[in-house]
PDB file of N, CA and C in Angstrom:
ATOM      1  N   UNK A   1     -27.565 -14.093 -22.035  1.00  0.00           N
ATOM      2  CA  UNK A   1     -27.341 -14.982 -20.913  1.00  0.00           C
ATOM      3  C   UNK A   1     -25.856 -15.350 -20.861  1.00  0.00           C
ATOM      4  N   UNK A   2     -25.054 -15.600 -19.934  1.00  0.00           N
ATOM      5  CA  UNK A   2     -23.655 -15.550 -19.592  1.00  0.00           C
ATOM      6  C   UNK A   2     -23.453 -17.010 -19.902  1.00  0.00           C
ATOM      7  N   UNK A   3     -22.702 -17.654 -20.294  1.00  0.00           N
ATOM      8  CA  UNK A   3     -21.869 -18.885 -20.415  1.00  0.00           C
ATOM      9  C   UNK A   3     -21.012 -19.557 -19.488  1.00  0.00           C
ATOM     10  N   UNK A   4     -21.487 -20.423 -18.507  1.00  0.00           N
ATOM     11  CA  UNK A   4     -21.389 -21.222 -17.174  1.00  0.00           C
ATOM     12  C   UNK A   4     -20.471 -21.981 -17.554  1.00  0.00           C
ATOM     13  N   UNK A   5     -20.631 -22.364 -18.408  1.00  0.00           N
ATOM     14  CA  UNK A   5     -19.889 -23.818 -18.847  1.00  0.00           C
ATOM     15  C   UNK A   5     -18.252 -23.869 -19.653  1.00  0.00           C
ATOM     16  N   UNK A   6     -18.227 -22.614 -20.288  1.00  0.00           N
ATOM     17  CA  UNK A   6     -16.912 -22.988 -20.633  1.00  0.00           C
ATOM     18  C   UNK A   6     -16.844 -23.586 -21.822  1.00  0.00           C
ATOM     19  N   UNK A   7     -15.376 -24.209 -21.957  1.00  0.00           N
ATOM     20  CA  UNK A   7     -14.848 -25.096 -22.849  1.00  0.00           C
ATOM     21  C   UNK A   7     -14.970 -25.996 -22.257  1.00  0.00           C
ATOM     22  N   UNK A   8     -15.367 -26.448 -20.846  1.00  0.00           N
ATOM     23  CA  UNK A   8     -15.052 -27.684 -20.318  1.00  0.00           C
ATOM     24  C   UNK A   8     -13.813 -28.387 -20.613  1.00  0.00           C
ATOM     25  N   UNK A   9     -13.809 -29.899 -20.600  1.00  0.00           N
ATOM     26  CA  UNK A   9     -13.232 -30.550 -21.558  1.00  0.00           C
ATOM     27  C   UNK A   9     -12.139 -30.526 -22.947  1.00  0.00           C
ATOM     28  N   UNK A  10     -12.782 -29.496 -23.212  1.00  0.00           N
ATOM     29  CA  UNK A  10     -12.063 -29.259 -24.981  1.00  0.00           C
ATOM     30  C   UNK A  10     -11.827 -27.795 -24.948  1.00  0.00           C
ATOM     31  N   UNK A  11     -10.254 -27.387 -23.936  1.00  0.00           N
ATOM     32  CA  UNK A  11      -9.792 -26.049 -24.157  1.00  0.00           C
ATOM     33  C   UNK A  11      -9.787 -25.831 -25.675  1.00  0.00           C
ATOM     34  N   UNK A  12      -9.451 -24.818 -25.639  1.00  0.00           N
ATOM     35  CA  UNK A  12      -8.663 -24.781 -27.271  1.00  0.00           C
ATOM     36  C   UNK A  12      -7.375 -24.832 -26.970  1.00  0.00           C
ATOM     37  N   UNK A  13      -6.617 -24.757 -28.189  1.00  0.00           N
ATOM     38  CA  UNK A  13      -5.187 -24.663 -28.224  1.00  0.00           C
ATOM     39  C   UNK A  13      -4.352 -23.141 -28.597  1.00  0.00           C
ATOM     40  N   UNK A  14      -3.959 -23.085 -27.788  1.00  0.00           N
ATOM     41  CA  UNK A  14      -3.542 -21.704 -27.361  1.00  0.00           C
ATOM     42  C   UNK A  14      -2.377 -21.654 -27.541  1.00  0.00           C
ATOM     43  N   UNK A  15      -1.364 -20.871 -28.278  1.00  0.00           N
ATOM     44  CA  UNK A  15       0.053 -20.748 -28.155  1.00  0.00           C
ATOM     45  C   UNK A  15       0.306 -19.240 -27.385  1.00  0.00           C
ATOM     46  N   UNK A  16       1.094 -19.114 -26.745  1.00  0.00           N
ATOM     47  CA  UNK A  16       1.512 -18.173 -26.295  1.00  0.00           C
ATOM     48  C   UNK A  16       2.960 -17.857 -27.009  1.00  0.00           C
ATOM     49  N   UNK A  17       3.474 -16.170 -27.128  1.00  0.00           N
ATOM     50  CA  UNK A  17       4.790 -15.894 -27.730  1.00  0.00           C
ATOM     51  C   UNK A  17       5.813 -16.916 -26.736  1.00  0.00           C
ATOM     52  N   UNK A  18       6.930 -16.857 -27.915  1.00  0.00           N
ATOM     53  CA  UNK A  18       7.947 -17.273 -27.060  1.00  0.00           C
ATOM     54  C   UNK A  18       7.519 -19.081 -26.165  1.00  0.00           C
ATOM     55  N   UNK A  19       6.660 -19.782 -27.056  1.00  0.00           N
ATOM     56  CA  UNK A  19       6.377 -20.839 -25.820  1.00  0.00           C
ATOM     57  C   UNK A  19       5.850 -20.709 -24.875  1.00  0.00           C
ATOM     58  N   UNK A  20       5.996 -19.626 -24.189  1.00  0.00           N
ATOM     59  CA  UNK A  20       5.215 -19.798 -23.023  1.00  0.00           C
ATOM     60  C   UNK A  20       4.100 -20.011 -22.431  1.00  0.00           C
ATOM     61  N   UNK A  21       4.049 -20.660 -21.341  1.00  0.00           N
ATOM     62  CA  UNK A  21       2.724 -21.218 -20.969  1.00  0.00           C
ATOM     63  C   UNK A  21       1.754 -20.641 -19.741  1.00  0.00           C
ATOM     64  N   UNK A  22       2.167 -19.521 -19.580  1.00  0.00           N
ATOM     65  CA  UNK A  22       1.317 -18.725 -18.395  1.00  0.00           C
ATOM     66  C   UNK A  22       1.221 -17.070 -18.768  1.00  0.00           C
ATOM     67  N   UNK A  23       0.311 -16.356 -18.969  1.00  0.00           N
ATOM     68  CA  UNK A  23      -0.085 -14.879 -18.770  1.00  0.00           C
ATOM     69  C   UNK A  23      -0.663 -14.385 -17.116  1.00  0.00           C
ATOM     70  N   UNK A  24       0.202 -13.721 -16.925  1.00  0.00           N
ATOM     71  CA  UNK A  24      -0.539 -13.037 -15.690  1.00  0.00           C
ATOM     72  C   UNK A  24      -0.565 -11.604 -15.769  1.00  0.00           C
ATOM     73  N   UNK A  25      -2.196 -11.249 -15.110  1.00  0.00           N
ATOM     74  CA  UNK A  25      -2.413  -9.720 -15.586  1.00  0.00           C
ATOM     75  C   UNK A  25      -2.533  -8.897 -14.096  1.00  0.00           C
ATOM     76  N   UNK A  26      -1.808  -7.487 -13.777  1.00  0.00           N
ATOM     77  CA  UNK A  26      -1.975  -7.389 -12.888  1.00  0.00           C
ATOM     78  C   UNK A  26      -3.099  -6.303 -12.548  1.00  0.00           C
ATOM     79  N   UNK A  27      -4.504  -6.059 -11.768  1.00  0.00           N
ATOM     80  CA  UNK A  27      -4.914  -4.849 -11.771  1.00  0.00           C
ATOM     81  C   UNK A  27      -5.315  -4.183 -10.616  1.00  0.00           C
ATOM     82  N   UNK A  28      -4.693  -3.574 -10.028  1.00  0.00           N
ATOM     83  CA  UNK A  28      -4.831  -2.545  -8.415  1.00  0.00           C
ATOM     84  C   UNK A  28      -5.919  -1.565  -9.038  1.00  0.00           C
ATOM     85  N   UNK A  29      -6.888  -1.594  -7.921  1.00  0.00           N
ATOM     86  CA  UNK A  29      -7.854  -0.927  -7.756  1.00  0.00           C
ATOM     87  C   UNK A  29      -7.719  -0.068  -6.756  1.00  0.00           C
ATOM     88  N   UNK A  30      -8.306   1.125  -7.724  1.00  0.00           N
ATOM     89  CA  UNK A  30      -7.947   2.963  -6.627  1.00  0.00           C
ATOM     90  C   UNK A  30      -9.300   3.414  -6.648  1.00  0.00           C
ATOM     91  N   UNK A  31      -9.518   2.843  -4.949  1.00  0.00           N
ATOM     92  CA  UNK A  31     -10.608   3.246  -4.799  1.00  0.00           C
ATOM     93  C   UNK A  31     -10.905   4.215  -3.024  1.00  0.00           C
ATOM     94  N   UNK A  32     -10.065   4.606  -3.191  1.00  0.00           N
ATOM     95  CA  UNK A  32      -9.503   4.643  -1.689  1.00  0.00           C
ATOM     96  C   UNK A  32     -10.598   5.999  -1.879  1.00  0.00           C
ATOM     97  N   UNK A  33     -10.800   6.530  -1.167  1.00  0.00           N
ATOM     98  CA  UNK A  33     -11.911   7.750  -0.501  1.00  0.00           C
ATOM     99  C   UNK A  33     -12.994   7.731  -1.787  1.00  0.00           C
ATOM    100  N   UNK A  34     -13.817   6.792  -2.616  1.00  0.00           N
ATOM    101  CA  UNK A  34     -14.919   6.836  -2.923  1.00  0.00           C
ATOM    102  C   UNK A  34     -15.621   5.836  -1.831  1.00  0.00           C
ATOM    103  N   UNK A  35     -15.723   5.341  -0.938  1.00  0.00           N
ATOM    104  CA  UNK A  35     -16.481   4.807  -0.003  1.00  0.00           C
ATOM    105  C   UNK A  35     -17.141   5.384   0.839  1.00  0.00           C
ATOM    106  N   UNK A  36     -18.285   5.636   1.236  1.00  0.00           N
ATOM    107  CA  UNK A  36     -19.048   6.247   2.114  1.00  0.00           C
ATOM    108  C   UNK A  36     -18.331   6.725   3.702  1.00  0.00           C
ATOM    109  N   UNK A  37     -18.373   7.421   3.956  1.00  0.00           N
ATOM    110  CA  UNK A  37     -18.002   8.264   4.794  1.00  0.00           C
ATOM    111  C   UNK A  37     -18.687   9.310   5.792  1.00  0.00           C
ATOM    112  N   UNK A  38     -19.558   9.163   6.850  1.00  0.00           N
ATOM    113  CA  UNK A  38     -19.822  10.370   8.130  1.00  0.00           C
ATOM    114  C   UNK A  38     -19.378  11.558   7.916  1.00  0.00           C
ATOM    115  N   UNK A  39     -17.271  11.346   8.195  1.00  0.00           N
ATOM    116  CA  UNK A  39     -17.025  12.268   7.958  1.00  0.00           C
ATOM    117  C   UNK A  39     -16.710  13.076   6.821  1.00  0.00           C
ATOM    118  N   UNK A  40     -17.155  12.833   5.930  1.00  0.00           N
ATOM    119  CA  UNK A  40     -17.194  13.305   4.460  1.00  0.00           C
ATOM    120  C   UNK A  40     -18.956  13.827   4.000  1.00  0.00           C
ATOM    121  N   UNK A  41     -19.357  13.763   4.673  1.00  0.00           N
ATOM    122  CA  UNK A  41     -20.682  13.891   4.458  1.00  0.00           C
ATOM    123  C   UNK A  41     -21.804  13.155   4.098  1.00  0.00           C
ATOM    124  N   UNK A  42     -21.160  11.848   3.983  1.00  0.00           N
ATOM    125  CA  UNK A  42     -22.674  10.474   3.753  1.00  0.00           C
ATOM    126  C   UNK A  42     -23.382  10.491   4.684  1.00  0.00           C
ATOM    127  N   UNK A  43     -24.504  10.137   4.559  1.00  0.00           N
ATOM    128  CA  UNK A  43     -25.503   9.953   5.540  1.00  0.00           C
ATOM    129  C   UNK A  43     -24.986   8.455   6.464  1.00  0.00           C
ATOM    130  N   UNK A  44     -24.232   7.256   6.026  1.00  0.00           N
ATOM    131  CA  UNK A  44     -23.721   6.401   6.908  1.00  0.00           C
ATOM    132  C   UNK A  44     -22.221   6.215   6.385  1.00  0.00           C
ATOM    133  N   UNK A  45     -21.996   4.996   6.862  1.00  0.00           N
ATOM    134  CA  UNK A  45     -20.287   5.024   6.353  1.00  0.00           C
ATOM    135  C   UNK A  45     -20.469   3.415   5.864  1.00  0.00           C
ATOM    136  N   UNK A  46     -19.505   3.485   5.304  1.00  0.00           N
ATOM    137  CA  UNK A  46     -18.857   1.708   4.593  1.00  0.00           C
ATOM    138  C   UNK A  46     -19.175   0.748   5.787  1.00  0.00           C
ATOM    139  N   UNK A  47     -19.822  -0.617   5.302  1.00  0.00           N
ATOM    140  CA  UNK A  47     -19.485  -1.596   6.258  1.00  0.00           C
ATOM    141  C   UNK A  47     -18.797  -2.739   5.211  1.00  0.00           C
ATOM    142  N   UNK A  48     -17.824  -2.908   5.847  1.00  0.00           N
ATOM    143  CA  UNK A  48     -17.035  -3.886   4.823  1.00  0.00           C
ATOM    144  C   UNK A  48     -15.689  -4.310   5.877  1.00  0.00           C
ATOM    145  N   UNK A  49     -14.978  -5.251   5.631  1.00  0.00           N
ATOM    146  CA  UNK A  49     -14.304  -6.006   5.937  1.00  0.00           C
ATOM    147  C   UNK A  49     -14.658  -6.616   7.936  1.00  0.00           C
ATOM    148  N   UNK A  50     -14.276  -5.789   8.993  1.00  0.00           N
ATOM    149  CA  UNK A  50     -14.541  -6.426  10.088  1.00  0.00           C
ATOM    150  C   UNK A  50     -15.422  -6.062  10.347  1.00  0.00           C
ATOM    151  N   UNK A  51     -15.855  -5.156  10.175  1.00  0.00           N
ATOM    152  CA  UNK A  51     -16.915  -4.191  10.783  1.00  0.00           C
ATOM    153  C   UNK A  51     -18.557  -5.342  10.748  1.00  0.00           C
ATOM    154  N   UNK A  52     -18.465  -5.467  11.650  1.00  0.00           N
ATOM    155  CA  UNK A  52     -19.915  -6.119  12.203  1.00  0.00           C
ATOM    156  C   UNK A  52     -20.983  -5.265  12.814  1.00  0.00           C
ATOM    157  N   UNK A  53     -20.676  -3.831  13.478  1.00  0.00           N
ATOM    158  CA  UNK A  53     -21.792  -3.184  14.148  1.00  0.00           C
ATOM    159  C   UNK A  53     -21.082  -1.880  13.515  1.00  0.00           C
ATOM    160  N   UNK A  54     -21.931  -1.506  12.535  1.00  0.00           N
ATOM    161  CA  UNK A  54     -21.820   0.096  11.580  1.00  0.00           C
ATOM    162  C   UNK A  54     -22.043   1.190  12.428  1.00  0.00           C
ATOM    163  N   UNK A  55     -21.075   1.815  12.237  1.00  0.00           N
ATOM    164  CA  UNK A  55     -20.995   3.505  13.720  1.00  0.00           C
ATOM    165  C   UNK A  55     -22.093   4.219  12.777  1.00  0.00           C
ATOM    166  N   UNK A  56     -22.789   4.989  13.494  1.00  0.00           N
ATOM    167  CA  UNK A  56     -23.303   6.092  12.976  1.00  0.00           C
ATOM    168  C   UNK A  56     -23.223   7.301  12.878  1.00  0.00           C
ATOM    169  N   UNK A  57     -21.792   7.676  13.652  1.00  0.00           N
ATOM    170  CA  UNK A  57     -21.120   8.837  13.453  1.00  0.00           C
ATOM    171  C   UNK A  57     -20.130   8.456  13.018  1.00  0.00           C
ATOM    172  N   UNK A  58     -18.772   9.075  13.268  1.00  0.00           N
ATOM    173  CA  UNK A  58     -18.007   8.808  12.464  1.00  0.00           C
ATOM    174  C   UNK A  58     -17.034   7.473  12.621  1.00  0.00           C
ATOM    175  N   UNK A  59     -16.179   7.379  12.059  1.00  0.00           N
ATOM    176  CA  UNK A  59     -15.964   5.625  12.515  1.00  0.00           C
ATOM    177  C   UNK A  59     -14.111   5.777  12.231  1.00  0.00           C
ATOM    178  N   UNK A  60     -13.272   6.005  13.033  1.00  0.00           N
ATOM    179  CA  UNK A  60     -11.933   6.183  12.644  1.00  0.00           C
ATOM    180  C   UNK A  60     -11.499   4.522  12.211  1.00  0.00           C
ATOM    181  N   UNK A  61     -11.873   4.055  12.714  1.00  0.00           N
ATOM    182  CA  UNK A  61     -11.503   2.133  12.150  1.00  0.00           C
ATOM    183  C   UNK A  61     -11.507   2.034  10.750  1.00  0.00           C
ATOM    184  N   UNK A  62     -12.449   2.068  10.440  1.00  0.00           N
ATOM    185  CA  UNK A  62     -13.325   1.898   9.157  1.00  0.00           C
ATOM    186  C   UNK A  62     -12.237   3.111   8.049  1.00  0.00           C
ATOM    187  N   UNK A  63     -12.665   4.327   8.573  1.00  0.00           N
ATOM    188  CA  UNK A  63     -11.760   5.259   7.671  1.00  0.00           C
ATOM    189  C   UNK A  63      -9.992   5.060   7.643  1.00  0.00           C
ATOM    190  N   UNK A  64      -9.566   4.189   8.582  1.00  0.00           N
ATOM    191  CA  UNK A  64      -7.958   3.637   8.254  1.00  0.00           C
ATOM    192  C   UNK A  64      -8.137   3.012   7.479  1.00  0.00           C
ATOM    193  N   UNK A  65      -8.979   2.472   7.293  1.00  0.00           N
ATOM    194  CA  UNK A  65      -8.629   0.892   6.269  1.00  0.00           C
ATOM    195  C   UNK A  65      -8.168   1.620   4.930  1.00  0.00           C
ATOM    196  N   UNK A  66      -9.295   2.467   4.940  1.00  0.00           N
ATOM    197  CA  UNK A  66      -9.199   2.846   3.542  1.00  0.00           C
ATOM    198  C   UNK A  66      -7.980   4.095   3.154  1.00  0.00           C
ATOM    199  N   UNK A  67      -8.244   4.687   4.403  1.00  0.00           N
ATOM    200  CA  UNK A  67      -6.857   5.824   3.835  1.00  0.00           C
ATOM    201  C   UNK A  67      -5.159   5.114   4.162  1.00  0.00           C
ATOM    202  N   UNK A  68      -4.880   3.825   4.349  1.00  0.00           N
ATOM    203  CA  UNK A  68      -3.974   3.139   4.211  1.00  0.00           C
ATOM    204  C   UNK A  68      -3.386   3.443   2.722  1.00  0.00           C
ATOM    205  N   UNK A  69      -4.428   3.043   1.952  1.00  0.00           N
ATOM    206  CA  UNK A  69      -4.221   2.469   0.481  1.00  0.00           C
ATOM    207  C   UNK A  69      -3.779   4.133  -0.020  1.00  0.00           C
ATOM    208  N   UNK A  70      -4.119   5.157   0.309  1.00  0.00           N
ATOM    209  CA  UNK A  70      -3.911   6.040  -0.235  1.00  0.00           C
ATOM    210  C   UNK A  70      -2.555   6.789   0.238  1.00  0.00           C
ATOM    211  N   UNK A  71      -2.189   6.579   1.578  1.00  0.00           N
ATOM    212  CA  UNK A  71      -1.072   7.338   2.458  1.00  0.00           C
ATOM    213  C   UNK A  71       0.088   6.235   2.299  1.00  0.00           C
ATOM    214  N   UNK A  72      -0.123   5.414   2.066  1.00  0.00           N
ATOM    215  CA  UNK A  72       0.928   4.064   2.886  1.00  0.00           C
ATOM    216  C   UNK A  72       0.878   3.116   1.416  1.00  0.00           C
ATOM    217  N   UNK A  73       0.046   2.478   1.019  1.00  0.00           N
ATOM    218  CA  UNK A  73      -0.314   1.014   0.325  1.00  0.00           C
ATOM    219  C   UNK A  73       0.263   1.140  -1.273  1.00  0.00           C
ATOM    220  N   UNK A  74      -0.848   2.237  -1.630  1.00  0.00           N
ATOM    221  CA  UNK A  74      -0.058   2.708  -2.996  1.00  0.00           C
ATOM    222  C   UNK A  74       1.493   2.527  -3.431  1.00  0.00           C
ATOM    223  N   UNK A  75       2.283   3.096  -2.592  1.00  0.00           N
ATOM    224  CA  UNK A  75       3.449   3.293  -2.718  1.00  0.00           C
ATOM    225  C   UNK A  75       4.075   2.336  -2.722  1.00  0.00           C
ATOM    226  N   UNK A  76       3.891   1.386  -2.120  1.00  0.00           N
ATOM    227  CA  UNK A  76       4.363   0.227  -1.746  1.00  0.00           C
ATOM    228  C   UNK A  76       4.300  -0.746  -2.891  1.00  0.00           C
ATOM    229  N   UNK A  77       2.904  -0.717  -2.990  1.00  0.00           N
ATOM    230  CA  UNK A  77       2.674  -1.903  -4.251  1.00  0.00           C
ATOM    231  C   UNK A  77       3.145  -1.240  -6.003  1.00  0.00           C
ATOM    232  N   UNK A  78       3.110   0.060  -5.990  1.00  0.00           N
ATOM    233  CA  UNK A  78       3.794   0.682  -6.882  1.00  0.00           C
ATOM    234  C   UNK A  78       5.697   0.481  -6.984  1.00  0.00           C
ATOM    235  N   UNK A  79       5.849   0.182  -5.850  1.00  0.00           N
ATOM    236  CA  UNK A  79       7.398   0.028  -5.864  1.00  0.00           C
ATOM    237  C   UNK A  79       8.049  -1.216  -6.080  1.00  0.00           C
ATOM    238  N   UNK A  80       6.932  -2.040  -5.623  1.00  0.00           N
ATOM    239  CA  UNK A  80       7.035  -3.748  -5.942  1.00  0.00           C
ATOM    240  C   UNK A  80       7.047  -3.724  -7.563  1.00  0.00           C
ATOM    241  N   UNK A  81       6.043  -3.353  -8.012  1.00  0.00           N
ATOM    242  CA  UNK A  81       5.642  -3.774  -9.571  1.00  0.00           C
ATOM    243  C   UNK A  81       6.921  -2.986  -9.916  1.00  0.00           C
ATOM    244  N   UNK A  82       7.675  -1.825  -9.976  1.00  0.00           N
ATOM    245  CA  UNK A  82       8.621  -1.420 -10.192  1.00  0.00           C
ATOM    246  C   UNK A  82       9.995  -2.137  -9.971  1.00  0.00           C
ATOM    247  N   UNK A  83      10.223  -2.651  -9.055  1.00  0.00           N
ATOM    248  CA  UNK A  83      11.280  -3.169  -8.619  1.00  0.00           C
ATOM    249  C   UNK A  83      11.780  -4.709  -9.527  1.00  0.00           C
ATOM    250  N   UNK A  84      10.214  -5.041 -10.065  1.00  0.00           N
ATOM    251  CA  UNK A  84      10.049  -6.651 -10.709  1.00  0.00           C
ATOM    252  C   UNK A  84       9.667  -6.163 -12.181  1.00  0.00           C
ATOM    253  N   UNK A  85      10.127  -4.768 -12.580  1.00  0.00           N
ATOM    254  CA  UNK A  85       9.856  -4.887 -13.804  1.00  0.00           C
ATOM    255  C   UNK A  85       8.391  -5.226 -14.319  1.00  0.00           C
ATOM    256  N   UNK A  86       7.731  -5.223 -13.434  1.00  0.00           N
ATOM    257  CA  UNK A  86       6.230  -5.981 -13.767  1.00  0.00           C
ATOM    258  C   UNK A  86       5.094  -4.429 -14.021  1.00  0.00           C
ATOM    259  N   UNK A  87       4.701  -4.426 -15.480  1.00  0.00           N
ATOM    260  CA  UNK A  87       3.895  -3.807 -15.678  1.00  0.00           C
ATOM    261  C   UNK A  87       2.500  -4.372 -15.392  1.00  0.00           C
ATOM    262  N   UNK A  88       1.305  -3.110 -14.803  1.00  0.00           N
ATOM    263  CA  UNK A  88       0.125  -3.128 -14.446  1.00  0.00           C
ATOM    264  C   UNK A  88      -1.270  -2.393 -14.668  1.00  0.00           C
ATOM    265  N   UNK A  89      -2.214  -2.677 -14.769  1.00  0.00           N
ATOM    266  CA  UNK A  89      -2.998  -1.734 -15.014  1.00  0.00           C
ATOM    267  C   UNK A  89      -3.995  -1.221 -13.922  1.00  0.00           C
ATOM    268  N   UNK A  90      -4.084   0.352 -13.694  1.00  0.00           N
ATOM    269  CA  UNK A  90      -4.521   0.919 -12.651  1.00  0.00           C
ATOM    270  C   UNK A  90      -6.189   1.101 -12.932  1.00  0.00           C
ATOM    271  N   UNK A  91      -7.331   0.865 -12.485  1.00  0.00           N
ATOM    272  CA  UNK A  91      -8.109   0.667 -12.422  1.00  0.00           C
ATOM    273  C   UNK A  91      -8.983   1.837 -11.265  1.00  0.00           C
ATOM    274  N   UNK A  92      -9.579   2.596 -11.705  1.00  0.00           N
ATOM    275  CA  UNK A  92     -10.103   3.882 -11.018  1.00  0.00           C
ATOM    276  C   UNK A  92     -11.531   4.164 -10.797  1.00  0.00           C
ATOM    277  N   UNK A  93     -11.698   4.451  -9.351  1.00  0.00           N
ATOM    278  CA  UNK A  93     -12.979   5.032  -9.101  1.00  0.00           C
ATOM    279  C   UNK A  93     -13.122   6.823  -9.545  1.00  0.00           C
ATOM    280  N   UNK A  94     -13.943   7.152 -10.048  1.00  0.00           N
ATOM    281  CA  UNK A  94     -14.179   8.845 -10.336  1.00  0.00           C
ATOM    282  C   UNK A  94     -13.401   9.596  -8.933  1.00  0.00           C
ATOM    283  N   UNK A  95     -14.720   9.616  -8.312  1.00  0.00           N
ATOM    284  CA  UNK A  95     -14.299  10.282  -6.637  1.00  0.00           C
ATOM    285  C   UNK A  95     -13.037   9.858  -6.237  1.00  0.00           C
ATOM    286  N   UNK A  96     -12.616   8.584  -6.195  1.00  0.00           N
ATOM    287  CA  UNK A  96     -11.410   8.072  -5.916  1.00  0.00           C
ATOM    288  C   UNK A  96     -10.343   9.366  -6.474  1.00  0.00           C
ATOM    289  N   UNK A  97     -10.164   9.616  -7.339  1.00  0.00           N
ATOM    290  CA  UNK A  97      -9.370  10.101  -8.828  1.00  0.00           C
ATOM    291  C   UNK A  97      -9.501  11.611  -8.171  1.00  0.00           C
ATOM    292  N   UNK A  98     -11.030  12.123  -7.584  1.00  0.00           N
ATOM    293  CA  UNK A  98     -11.003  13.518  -7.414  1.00  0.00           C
ATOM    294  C   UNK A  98     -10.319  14.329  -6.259  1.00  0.00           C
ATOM    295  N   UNK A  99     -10.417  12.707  -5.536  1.00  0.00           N
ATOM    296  CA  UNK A  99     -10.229  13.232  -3.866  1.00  0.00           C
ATOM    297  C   UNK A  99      -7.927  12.909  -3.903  1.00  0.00           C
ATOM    298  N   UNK A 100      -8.076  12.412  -4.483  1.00  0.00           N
ATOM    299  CA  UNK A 100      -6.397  11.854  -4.836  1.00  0.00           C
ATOM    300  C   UNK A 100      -6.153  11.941  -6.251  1.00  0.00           C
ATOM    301  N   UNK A 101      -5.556  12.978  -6.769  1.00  0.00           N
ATOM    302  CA  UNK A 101      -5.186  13.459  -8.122  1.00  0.00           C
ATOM    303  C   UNK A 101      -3.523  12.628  -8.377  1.00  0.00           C
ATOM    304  N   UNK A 102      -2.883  12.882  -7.248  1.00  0.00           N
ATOM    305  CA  UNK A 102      -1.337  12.476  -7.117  1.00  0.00           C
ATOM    306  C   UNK A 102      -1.452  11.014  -7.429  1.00  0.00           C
ATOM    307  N   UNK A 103      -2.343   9.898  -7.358  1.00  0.00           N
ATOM    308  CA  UNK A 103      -1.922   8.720  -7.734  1.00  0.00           C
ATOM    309  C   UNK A 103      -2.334   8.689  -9.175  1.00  0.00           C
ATOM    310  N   UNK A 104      -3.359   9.314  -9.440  1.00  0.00           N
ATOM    311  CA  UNK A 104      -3.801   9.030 -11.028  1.00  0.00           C
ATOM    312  C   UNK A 104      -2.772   9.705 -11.684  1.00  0.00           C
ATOM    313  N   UNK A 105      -1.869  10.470 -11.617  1.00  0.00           N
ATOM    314  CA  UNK A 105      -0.714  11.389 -12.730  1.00  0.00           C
ATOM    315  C   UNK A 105       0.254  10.216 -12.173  1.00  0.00           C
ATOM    316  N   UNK A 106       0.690   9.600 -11.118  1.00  0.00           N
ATOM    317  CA  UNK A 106       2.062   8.658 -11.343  1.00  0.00           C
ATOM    318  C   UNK A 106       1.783   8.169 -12.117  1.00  0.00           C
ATOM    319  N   UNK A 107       3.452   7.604 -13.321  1.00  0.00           N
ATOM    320  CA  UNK A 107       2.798   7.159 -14.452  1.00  0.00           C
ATOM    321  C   UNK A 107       3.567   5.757 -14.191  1.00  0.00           C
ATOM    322  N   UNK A 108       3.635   5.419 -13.561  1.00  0.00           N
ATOM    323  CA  UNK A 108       3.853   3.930 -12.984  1.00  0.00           C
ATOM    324  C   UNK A 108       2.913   2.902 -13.968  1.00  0.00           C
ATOM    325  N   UNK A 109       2.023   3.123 -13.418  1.00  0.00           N
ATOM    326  CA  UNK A 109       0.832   1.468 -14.402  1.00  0.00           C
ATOM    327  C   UNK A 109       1.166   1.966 -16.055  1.00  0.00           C
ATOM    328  N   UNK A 110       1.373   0.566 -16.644  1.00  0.00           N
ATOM    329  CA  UNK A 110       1.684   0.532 -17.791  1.00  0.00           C
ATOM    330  C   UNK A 110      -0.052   0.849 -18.633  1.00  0.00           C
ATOM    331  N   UNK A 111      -0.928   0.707 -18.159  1.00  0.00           N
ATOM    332  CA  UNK A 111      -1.961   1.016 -18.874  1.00  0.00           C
ATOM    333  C   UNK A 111      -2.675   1.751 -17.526  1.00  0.00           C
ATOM    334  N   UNK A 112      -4.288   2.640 -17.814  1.00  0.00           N
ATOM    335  CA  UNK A 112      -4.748   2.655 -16.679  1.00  0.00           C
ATOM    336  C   UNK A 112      -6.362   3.210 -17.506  1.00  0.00           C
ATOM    337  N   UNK A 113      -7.268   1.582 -16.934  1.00  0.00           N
ATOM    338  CA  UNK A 113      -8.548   1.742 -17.117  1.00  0.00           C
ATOM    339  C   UNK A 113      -9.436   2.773 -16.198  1.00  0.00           C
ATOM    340  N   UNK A 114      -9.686   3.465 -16.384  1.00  0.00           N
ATOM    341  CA  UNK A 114     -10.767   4.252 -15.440  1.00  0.00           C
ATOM    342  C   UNK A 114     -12.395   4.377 -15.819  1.00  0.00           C
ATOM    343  N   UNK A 115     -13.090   4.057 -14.755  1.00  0.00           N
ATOM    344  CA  UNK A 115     -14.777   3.911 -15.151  1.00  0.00           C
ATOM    345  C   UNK A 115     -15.005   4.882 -14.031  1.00  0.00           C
ATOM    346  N   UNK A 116     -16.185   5.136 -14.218  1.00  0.00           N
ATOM    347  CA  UNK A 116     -16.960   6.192 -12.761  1.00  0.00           C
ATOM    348  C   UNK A 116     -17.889   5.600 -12.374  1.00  0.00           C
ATOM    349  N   UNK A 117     -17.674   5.639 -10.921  1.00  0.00           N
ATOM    350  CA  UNK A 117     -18.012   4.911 -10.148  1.00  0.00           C
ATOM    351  C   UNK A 117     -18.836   6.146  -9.086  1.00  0.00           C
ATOM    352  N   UNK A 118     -19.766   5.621  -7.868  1.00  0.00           N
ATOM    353  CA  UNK A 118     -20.170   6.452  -6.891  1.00  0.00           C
ATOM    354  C   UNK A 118     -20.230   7.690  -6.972  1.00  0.00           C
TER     355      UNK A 118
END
C-alpha cells in the first residue's frame, strides 16, 4: 500500500553538498510517434489535449501536436539545457525510439532512462 502521508510535520534533516538548499531534476519525455495514429495504422488515433470530438480517419491536428516534439521541440529544449549547462535525463517510449533513432543517439541528456512502452 503507498504512503499518503509523508513525513508530515517532521521532515527529516537533509543536508545537501555545498549547503545547498534546492535539487532540481530535469526529465523530457520522448514520446513523440508512440501515440495512436489512423495514419500509421491504429484502428483510432490519440485523444488528448483539445481534441473533444476524435476523427476517425485521419486527424492532421492531433498528428502536429505530436510531430512538433520530434521536428521542432526536441531541438529546442535540447539547446536550452545546453546553453544553461543544465544536465537531464531523457526518458523513452520503445516505438518512440524506433520510429526516431536520431534523438535517442544525441548524446545531449546526461543520463537516459528508457522503459517500453505501447
Amino acid at each position: 500500500m503507498r504512503d499518503l502521508r509523508g513525513y508530515g510535520p517532521n521532515p527529516p534533516a537533509v543536508r545537501w553538498p555545498d549547503g545547498r538548499r534546492l535539487a532540481v531534476s530535469f526529465v523530457v519525455n520522448f514520446e513523440e510517434g508512440a501515440e495512436f495514429s489512423v495514419r500509421d495504422g491504429d484502428a483510432r488515433n490519440e485523444a488528448v489535449y483539445e481534441v473533444i470530438d476524435r476523427q476517425d480517419g485521419p486527424d492532421p491536428c492531433i498528428d502536429s501536436h505530436f510531430e512538433f516534439g520530434t521536428r521542432t521541440g526536441w531541438w529546442r529544449l535540447a539547446e536550452l539545457f545546453e546553453a544553461h549547462g543544465a544536465p537531464f535525463t531523457l526518458s523513452a517510449c520503445g516505438r518512440a525510439v524506433e520510429r526516431s533513432p536520431w534523438l535517442a543517439r544525441d548524446p545531449r541528456p546526461a543520463s537516459a532512462s528508457r522503459r517500453s512502452a505501447r
